[in-house]
N, C-alpha and C. Protein backbone atom coordinates (compact mmCIF):
# COMPACT_ATOMS: atom_id res chain seq x y z
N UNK A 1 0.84 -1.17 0.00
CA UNK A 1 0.00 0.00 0.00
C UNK A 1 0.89 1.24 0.00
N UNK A 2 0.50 2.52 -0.87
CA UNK A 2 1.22 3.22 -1.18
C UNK A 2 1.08 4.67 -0.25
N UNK A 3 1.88 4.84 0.79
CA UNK A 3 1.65 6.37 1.45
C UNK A 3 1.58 7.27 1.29
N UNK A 4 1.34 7.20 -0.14
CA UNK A 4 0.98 8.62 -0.89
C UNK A 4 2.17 9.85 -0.79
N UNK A 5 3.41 9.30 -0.29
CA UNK A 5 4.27 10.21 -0.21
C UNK A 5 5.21 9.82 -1.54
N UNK A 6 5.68 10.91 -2.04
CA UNK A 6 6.69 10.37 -3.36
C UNK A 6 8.11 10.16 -2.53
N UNK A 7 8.92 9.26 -3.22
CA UNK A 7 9.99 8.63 -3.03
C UNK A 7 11.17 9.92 -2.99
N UNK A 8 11.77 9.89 -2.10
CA UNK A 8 13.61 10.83 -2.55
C UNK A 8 14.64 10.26 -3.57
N UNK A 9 14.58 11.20 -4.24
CA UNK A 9 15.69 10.60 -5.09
C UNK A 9 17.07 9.84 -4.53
N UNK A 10 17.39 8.76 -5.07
CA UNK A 10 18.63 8.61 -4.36
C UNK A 10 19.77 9.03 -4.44
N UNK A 11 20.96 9.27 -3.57
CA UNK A 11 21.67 10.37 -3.89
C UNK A 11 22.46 10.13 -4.94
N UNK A 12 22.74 9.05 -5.36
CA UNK A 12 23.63 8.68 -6.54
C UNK A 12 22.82 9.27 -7.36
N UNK A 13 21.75 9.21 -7.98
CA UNK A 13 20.74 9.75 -9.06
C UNK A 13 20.88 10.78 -9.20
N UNK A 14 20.92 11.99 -7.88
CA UNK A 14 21.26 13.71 -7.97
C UNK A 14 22.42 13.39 -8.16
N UNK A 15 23.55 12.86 -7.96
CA UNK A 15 25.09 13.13 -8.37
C UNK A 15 24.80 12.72 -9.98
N UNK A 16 24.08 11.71 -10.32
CA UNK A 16 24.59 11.74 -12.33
C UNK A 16 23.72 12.47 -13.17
N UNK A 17 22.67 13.32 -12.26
CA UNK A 17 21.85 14.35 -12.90
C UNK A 17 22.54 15.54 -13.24
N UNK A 18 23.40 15.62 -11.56
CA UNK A 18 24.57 16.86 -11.51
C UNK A 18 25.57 16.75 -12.63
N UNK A 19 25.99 15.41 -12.98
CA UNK A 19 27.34 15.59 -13.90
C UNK A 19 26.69 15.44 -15.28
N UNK A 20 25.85 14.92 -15.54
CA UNK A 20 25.18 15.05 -17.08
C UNK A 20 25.03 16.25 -16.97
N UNK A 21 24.46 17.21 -16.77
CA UNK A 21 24.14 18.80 -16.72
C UNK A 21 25.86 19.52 -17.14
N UNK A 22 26.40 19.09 -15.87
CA UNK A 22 27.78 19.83 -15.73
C UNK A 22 28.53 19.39 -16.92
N UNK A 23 28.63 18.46 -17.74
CA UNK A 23 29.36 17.37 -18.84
C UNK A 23 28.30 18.04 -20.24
N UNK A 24 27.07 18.71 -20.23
CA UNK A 24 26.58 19.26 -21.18
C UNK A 24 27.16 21.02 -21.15
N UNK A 25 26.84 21.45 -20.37
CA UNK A 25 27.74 22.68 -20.10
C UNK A 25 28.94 23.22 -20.51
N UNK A 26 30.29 22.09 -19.92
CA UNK A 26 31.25 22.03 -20.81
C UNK A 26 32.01 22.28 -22.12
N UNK A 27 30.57 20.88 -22.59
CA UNK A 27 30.86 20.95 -23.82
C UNK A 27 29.79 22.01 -24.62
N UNK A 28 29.30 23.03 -23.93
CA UNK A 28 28.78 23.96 -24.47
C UNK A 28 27.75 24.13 -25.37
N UNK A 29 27.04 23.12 -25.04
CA UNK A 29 25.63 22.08 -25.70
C UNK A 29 24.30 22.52 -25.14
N UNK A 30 23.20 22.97 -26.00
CA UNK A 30 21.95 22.45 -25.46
C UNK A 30 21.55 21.71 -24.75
N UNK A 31 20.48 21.47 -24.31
CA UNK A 31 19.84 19.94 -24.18
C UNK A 31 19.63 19.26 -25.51
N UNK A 32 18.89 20.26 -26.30
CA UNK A 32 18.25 19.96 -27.55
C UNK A 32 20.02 18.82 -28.07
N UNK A 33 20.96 20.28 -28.31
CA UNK A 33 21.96 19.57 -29.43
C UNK A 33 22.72 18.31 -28.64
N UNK A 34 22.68 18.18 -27.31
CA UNK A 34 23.15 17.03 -26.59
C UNK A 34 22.71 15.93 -26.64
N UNK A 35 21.23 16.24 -26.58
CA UNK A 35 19.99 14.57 -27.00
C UNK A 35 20.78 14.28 -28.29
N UNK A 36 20.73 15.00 -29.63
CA UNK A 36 21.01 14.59 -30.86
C UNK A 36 22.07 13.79 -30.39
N UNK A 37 23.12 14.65 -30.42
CA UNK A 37 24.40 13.79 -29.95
C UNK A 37 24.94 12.56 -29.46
N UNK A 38 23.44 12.17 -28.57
CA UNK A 38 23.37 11.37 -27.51
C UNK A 38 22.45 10.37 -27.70
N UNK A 39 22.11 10.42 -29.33
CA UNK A 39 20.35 9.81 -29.81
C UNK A 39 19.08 10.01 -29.12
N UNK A 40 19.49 10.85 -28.37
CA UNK A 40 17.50 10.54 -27.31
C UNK A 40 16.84 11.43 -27.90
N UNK A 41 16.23 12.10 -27.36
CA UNK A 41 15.50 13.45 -27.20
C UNK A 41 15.56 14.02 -26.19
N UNK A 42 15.36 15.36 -26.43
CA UNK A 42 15.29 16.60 -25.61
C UNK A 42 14.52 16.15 -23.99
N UNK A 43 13.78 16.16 -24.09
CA UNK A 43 12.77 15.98 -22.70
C UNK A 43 13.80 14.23 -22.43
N UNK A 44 14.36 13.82 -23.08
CA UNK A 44 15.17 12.66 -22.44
C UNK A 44 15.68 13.08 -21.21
N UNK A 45 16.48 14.29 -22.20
CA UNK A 45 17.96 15.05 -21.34
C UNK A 45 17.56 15.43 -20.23
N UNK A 46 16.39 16.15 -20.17
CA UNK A 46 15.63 17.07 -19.56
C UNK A 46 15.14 16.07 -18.61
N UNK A 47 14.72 14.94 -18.24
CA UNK A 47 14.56 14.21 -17.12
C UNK A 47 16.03 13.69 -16.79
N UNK A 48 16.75 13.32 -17.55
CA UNK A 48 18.40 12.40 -16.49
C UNK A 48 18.47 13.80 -15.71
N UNK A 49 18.63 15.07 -16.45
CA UNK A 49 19.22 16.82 -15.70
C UNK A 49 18.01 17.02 -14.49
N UNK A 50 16.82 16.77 -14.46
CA UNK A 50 16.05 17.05 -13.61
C UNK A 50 15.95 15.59 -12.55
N UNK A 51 17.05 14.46 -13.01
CA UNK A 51 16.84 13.48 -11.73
C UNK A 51 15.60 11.90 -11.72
N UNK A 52 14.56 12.80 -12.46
CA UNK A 52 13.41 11.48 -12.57
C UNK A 52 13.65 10.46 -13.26
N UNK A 53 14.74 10.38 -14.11
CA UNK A 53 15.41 9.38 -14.71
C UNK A 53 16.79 8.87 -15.10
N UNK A 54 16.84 8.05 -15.11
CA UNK A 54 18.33 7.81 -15.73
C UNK A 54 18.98 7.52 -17.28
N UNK A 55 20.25 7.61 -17.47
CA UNK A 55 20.17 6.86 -19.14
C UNK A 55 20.58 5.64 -18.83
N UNK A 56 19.84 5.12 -20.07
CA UNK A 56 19.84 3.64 -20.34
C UNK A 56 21.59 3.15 -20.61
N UNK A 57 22.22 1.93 -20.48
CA UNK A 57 22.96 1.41 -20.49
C UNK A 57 24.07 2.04 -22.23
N UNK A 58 22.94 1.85 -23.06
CA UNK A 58 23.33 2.05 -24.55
C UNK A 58 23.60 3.90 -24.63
N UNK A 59 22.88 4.70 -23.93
CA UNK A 59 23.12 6.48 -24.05
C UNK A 59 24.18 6.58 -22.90
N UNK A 60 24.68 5.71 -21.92
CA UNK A 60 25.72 5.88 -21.05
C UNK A 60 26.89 5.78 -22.59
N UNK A 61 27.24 4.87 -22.69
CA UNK A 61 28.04 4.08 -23.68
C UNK A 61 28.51 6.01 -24.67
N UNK A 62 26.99 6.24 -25.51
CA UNK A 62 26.89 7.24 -26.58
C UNK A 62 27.92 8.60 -25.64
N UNK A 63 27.47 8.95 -24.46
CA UNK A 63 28.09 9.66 -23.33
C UNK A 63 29.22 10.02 -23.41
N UNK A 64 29.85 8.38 -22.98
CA UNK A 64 31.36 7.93 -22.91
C UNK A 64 32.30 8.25 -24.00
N UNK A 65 31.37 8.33 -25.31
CA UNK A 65 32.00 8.58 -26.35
C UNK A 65 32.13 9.77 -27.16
N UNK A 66 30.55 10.31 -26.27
CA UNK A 66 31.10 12.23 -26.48
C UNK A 66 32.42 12.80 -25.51
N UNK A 67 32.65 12.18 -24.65
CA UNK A 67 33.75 12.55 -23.28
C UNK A 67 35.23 12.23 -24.67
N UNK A 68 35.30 11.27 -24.91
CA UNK A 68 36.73 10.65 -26.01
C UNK A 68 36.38 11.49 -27.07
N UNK A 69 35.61 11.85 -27.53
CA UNK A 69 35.65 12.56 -29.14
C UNK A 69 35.74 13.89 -28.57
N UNK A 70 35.20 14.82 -27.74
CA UNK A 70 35.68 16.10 -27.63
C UNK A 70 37.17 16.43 -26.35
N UNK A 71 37.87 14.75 -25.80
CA UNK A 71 38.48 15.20 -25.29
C UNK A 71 38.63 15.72 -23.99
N UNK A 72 37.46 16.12 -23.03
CA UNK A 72 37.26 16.61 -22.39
C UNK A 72 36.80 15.47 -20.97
């Protein structure tokens, strides 16, 4: 039975919301031009940066490989 209270994020979740944000910044990206980048969509980005979600195993990977191609 559900207490009608919503869940806290866990803190690992605010730390990779924090560094996806901070890792789009950087590289001096939209959300918009970062999803492309990153294959998702916009409102993707826009939930990992706001916490309610995470990326999937395969947009971690896409991530990893914007970090090696710009170097940074």
């Amino acid at each position: 039975m559900s207490s009608g209270k919503k869940e806290m994020p866990k803190i690992e979740d605010n730390e990779l919301a924090r560094e996806i944000r901070e890792l789009r910044s950087r590289l001096g990206l939209t959300q918009e031009q970062f999803a492309a980048k990153a294959g998702v969509t916009f409102s993707t980005v826009n939930r990992w940066e706001s916490g309610r979600s995470n990326p999937s195993l395969l947009a971690m990977r896409r991530i990893e490989e914007l970090l090696k191609v710009t170097g940074k």
